[in-house]
N, C-alpha and C. Protein backbone atom coordinates (compact mmCIF):
# COMPACT_ATOMS: atom_id res chain seq x y z
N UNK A 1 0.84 -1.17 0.00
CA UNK A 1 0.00 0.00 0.00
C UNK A 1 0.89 1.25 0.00
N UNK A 2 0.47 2.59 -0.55
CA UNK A 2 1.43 3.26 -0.74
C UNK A 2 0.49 4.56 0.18
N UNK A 3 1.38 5.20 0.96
CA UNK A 3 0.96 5.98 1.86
C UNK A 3 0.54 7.21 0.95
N UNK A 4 -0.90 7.81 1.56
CA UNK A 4 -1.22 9.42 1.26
C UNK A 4 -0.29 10.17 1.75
N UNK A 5 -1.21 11.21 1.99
CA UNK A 5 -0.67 12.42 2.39
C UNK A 5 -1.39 12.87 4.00
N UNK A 6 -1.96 12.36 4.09
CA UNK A 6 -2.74 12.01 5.07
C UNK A 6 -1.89 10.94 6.48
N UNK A 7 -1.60 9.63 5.40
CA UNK A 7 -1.08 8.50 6.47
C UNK A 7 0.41 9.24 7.23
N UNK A 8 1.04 10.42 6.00
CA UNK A 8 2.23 10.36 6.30
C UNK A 8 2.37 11.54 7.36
N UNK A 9 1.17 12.64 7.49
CA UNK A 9 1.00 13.35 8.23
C UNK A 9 0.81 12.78 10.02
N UNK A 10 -0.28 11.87 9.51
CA UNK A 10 -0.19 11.24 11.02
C UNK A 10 0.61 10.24 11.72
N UNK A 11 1.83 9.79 10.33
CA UNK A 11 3.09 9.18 11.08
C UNK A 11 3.83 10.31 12.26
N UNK A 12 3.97 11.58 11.56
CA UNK A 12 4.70 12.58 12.06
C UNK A 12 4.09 12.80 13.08
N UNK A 13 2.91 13.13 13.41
CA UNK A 13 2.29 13.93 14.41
C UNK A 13 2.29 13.00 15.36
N UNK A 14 2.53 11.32 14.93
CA UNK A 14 2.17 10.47 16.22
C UNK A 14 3.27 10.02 16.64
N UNK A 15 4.70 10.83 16.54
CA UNK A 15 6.51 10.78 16.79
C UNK A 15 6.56 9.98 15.97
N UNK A 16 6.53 9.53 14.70
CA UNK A 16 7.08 8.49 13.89
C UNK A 16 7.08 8.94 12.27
N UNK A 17 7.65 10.36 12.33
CA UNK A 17 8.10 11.12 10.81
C UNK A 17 8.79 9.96 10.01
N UNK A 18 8.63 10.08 8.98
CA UNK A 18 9.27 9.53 7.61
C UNK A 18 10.57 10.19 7.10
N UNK A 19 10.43 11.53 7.22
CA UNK A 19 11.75 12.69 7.11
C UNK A 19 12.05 13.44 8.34
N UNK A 20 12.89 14.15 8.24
CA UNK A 20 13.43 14.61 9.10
C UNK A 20 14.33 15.81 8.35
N UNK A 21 13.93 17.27 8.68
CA UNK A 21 12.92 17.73 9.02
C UNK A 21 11.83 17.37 8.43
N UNK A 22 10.52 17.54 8.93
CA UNK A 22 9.29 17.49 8.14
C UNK A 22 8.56 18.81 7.74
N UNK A 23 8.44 19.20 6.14
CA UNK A 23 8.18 20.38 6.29
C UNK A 23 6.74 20.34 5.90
N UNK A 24 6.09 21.07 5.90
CA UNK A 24 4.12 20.28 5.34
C UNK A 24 4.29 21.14 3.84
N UNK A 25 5.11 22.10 3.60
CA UNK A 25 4.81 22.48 2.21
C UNK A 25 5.64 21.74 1.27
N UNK A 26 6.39 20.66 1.29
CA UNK A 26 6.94 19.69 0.50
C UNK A 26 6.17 18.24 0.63
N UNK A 27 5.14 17.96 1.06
CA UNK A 27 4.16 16.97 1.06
C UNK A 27 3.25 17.11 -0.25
N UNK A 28 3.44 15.93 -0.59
CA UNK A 28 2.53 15.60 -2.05
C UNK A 28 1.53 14.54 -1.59
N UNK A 29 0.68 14.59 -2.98
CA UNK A 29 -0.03 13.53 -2.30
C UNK A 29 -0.55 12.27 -2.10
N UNK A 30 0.95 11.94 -2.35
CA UNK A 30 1.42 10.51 -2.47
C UNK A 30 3.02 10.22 -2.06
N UNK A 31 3.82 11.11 -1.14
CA UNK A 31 4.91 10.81 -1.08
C UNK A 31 5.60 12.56 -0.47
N UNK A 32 6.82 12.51 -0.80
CA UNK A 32 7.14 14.01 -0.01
C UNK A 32 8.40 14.26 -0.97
N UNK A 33 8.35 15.46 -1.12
CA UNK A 33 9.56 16.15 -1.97
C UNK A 33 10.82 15.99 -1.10
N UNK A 34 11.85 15.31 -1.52
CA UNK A 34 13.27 15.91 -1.06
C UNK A 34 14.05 16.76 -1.55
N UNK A 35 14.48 17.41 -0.87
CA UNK A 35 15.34 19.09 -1.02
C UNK A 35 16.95 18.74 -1.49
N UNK A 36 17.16 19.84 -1.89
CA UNK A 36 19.08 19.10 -2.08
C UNK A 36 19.88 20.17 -0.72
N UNK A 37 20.60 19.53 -0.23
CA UNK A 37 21.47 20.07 0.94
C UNK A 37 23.08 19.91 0.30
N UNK A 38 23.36 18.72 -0.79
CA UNK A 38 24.95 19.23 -1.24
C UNK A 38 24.66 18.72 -2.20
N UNK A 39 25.77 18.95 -3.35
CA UNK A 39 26.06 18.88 -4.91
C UNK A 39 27.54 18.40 -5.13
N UNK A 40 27.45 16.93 -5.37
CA UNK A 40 29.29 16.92 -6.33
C UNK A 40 29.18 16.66 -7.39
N UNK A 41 30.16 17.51 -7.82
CA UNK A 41 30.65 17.31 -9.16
C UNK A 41 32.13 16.96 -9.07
N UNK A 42 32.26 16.16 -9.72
CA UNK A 42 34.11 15.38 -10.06
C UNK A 42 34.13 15.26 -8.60
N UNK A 43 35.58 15.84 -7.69
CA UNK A 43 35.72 15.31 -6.42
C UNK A 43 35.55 16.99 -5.90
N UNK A 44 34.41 17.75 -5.87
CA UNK A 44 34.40 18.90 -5.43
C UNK A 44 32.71 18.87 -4.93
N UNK A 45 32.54 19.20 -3.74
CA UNK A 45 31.01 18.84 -3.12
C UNK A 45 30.70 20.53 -2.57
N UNK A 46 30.34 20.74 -2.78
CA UNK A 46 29.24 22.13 -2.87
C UNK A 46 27.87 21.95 -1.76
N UNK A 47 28.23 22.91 -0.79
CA UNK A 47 26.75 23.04 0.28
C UNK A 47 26.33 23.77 -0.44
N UNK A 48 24.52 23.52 -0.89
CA UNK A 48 23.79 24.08 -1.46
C UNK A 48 23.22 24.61 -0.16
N UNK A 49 23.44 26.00 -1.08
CA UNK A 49 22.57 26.94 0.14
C UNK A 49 23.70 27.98 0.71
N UNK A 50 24.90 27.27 0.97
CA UNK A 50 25.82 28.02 1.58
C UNK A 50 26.69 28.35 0.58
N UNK A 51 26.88 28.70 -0.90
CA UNK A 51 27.59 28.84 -1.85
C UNK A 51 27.66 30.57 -1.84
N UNK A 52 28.86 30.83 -2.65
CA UNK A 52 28.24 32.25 -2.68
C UNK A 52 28.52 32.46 -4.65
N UNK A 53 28.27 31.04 -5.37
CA UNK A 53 28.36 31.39 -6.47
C UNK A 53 27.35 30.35 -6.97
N UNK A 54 27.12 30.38 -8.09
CA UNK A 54 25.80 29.21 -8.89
C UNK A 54 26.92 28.30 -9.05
N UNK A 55 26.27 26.91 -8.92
CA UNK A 55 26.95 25.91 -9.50
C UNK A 55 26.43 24.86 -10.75
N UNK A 56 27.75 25.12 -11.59
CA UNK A 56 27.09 24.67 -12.86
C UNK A 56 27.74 23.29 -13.27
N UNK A 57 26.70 22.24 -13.26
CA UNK A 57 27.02 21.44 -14.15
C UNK A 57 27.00 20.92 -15.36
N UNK A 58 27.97 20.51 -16.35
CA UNK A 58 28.21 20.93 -18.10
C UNK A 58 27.65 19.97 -18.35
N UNK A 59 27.59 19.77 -19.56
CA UNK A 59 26.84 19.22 -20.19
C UNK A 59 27.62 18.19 -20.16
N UNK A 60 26.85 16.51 -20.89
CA UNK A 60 27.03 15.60 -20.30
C UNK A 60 28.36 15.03 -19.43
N UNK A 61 27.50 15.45 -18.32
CA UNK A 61 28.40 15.14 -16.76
C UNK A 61 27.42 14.74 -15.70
N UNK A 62 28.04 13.96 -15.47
CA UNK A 62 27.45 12.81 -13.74
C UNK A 62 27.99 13.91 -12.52
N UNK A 63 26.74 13.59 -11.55
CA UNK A 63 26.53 14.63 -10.53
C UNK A 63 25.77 13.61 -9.70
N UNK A 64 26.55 14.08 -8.33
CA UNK A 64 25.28 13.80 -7.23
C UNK A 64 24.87 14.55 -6.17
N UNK A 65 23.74 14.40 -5.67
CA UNK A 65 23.08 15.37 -4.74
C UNK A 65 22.89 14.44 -3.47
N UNK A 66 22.69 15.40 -2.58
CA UNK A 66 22.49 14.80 -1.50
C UNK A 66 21.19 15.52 -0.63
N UNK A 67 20.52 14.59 -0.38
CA UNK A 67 19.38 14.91 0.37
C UNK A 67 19.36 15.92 1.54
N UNK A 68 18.81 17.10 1.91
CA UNK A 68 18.50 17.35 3.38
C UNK A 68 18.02 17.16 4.46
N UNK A 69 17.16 16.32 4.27
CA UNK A 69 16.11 14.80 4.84
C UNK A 69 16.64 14.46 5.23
N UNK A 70 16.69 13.90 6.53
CA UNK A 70 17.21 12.29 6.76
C UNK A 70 15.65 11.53 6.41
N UNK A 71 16.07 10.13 6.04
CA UNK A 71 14.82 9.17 5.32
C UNK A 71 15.13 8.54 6.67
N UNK A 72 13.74 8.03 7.71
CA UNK A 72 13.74 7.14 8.53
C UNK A 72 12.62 6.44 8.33
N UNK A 73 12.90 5.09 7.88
CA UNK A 73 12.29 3.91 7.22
C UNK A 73 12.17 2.60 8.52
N UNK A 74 10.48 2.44 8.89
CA UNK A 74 10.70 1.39 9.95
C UNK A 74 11.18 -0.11 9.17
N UNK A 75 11.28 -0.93 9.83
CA UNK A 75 11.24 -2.40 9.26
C UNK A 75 10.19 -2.66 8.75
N UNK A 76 8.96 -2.38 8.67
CA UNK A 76 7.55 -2.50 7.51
C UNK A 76 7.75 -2.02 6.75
N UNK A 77 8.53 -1.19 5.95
CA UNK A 77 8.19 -0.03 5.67
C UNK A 77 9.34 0.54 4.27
N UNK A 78 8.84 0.19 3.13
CA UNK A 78 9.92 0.79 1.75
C UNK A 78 9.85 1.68 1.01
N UNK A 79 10.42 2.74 0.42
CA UNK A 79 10.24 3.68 -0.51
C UNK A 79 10.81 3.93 -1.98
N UNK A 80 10.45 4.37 -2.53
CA UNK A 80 10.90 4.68 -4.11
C UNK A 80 10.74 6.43 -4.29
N UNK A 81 12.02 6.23 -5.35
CA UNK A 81 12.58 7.63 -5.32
C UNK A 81 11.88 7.97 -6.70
N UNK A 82 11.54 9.04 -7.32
CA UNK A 82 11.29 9.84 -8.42
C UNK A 82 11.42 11.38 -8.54
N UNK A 83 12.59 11.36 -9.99
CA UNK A 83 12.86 12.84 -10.13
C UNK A 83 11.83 13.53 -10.78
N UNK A 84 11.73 14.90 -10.02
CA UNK A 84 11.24 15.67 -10.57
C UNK A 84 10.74 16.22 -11.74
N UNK A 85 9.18 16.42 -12.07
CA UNK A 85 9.76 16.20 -13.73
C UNK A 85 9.76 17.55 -14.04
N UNK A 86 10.35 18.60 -13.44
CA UNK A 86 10.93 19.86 -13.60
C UNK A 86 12.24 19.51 -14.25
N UNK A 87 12.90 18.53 -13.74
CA UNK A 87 14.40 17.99 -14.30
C UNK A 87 14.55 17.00 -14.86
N UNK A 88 13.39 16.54 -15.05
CA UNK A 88 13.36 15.46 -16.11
C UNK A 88 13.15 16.23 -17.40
N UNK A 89 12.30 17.45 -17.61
CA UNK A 89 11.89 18.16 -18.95
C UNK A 89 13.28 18.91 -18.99
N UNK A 90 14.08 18.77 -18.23
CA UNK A 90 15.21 19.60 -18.60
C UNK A 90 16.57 18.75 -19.33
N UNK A 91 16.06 17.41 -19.33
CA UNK A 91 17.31 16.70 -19.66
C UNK A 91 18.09 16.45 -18.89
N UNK A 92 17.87 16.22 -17.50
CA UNK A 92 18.32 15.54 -16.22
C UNK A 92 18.00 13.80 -16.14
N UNK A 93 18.85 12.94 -15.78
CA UNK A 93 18.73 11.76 -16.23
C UNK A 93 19.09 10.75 -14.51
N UNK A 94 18.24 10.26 -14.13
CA UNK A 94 18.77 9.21 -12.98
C UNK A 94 17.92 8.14 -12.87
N UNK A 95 19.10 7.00 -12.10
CA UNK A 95 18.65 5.85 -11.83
C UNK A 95 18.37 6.11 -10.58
N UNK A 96 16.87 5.66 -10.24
CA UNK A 96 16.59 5.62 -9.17
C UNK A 96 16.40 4.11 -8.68
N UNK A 97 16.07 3.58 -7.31
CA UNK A 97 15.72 2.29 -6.86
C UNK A 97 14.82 2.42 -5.32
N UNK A 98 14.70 1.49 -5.00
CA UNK A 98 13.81 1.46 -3.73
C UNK A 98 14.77 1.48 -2.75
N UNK A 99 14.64 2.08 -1.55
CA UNK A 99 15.02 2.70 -0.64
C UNK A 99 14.64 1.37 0.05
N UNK A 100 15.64 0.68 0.58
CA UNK A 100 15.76 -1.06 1.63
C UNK A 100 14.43 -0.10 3.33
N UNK A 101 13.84 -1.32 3.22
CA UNK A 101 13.13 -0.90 4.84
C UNK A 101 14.43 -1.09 5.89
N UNK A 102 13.74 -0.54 7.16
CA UNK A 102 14.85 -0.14 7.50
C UNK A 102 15.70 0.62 7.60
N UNK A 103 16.07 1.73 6.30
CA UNK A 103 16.66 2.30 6.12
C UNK A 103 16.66 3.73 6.78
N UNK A 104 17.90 4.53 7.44
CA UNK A 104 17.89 5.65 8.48
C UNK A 104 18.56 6.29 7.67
N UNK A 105 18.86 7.50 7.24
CA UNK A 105 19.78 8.59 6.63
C UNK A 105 19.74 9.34 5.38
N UNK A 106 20.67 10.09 4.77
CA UNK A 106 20.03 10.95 3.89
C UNK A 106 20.65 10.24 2.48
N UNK A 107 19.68 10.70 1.81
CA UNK A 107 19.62 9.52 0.47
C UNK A 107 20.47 10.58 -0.37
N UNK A 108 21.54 9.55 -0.88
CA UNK A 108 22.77 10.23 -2.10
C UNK A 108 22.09 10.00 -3.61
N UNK A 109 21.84 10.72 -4.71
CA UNK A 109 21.57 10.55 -5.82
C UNK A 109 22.24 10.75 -6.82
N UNK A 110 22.56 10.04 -8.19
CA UNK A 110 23.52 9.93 -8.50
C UNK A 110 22.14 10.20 -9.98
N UNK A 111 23.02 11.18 -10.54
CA UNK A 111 22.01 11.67 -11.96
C UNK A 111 23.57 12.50 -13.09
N UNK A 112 22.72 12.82 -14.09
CA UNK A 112 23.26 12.78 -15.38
C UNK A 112 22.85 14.10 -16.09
N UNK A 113 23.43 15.32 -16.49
CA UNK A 113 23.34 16.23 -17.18
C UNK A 113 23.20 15.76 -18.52
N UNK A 114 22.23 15.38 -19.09
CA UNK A 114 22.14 14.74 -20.55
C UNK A 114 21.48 16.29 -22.02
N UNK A 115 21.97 17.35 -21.47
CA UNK A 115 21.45 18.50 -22.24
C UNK A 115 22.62 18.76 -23.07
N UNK A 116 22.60 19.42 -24.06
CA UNK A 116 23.69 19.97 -24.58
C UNK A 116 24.26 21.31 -24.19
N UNK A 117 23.75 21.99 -22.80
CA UNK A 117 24.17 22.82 -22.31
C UNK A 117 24.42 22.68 -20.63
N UNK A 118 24.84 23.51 -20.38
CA UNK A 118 24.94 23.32 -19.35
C UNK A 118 23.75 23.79 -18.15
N UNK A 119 23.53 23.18 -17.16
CA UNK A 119 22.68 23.54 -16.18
C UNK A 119 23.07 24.18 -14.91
N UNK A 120 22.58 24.84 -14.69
CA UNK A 120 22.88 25.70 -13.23
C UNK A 120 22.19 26.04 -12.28
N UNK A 121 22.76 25.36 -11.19
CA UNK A 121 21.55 25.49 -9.76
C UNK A 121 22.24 27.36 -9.26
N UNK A 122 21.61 28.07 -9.26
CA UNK A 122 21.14 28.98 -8.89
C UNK A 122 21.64 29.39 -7.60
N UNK A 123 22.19 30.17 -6.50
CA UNK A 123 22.26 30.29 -5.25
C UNK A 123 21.11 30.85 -4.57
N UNK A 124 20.04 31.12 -5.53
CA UNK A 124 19.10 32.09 -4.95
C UNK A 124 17.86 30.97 -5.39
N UNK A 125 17.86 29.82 -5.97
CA UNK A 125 16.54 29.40 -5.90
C UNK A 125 15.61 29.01 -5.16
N UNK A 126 14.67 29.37 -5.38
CA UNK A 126 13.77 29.01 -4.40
C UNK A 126 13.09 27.68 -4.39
N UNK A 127 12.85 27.00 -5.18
CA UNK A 127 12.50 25.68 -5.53
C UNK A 127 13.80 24.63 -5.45
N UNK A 128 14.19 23.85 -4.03
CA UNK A 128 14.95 23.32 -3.78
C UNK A 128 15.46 22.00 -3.66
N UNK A 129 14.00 21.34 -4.11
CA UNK A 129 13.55 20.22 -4.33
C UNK A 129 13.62 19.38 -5.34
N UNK A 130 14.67 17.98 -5.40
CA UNK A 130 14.90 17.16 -6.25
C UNK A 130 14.07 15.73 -6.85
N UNK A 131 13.73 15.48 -6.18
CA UNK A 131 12.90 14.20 -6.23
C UNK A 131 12.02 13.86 -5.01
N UNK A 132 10.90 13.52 -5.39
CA UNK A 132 9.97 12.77 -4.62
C UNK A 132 10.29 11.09 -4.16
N UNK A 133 9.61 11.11 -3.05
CA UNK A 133 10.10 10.10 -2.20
C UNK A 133 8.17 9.16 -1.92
N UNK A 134 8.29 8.44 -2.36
CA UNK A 134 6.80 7.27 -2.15
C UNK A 134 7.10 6.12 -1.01
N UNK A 135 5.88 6.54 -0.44
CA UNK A 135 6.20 5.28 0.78
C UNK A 135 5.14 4.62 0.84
N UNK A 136 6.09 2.95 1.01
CA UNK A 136 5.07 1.67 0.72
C UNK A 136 4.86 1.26 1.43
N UNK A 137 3.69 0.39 2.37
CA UNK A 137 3.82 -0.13 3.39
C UNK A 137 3.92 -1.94 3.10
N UNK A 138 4.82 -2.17 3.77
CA UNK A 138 4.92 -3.81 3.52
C UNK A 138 4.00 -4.77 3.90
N UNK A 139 3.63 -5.48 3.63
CA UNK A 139 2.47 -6.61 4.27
C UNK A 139 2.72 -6.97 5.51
N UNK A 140 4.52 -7.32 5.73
CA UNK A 140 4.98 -8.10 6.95
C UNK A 140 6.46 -7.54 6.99
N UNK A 141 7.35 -7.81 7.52
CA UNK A 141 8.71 -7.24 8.21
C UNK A 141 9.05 -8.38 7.52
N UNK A 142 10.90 -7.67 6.86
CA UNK A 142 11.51 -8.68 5.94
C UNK A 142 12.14 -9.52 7.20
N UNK A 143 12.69 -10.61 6.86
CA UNK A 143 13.71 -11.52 7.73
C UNK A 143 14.61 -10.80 8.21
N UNK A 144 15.40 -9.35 7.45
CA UNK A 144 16.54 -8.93 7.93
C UNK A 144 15.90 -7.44 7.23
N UNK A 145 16.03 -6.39 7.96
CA UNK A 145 16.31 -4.97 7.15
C UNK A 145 17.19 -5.00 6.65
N UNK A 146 17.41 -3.55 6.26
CA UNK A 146 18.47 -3.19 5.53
C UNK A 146 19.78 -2.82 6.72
N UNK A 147 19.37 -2.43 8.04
CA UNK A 147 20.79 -2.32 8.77
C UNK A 147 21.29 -3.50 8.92
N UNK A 148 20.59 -4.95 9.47
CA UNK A 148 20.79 -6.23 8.90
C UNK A 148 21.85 -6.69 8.25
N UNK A 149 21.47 -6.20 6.91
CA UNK A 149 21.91 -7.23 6.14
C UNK A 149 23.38 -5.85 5.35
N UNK A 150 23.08 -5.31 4.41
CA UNK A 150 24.58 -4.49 3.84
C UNK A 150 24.40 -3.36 4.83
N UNK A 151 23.86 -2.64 5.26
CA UNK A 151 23.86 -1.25 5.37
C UNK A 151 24.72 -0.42 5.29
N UNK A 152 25.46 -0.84 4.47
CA UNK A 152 26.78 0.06 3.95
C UNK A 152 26.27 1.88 4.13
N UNK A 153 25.39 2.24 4.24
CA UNK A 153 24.83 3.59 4.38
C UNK A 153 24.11 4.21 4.96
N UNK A 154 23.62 3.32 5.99
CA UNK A 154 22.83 3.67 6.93
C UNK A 154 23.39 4.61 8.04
N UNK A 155 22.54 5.75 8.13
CA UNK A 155 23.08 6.98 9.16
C UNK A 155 23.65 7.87 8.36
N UNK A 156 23.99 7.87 6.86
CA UNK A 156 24.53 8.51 6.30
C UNK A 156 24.01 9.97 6.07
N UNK A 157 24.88 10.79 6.11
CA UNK A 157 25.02 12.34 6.74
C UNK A 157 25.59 13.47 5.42
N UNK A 158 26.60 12.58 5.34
CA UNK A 158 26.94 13.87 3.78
C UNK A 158 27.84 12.98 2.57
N UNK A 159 27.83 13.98 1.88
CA UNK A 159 28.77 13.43 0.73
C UNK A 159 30.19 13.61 0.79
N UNK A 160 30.69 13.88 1.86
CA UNK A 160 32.33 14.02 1.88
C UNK A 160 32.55 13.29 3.12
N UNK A 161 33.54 12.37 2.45
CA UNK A 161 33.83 11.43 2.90
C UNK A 161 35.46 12.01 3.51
N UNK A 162 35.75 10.94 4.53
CA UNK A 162 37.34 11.37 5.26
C UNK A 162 38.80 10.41 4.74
């Protein structure tokens, strides 16, 4: 079953948010917008928000973003990612997949400048939001979550690594 907008309101209100922060004007109504909090390009990671220049990525070049969300996913409980189709009509290109139940932290996305120009996030935009996030509810709890079994990423916080 895939949660309203409704179910996901009264996860939050009853201590059991889906995101973190929860904002109510990024709620859809079927899932919740995630925001971008950093940007890499090549080995150079960019706080969005805290830049004091636009950052542009060229034309066909791989980029990833990183969520401002943390995603907190019970053991019932799975999601699927979808980009925006603000950046999909722009010639923005990603593989998305389902988000393991279980899963705690902020989701890394890995997408594709497929335009013949270049694109540029803005320091001043106001629309901050990359992809929507759908939440499924499982019938029953897997044998193992996702901290379980790889969780190679669970708790994960930013894109720069030490």
């Amino acid at each position: 079953m895939i949660l309203t907008d409704e179910d996901i309101i009264d996860k939050a209100e009853n201590g059991f948010p889906l995101v973190d922060p929860f904002i109510l004007e990024q709620l859809t109504p079927n899932g919740y917008d995630l925001s971008i909090e950093e940007i890499q390009v090549g080995e150079k990671v960019f706080k969005f928000g805290n830049h004091d220049i636009n950052i542009v990525i060229h034309s066909l070049t791989h980029f990833i973003v990183m969520s401002k969300e943390t995603v907190l996913l019970p053991e019932d409980m799975t999601a699927e990612l979808w980009l925006r189709s603000s950046y999909a009509r722009k010639g923005i290109i990603a593989t998305f997949g389902y988000v393991d139940a279980g899963y705690n932290g902020k989701i890394a996305m890995s997408l594709f400048n497929g335009l013949d120009k270049d694109l540029v996030f803005e320091r001043e935009m106001k629309k901050k939001t990359i992809c929507q996030i759908v939440f499924e509810q499982l019938d029953k709890k897997p044998l193992k979550d996702y901290s379980l079994r790889s969780g190679n990423y669970q708790n994960q916080k930013t894109l720069v690594t030490k």
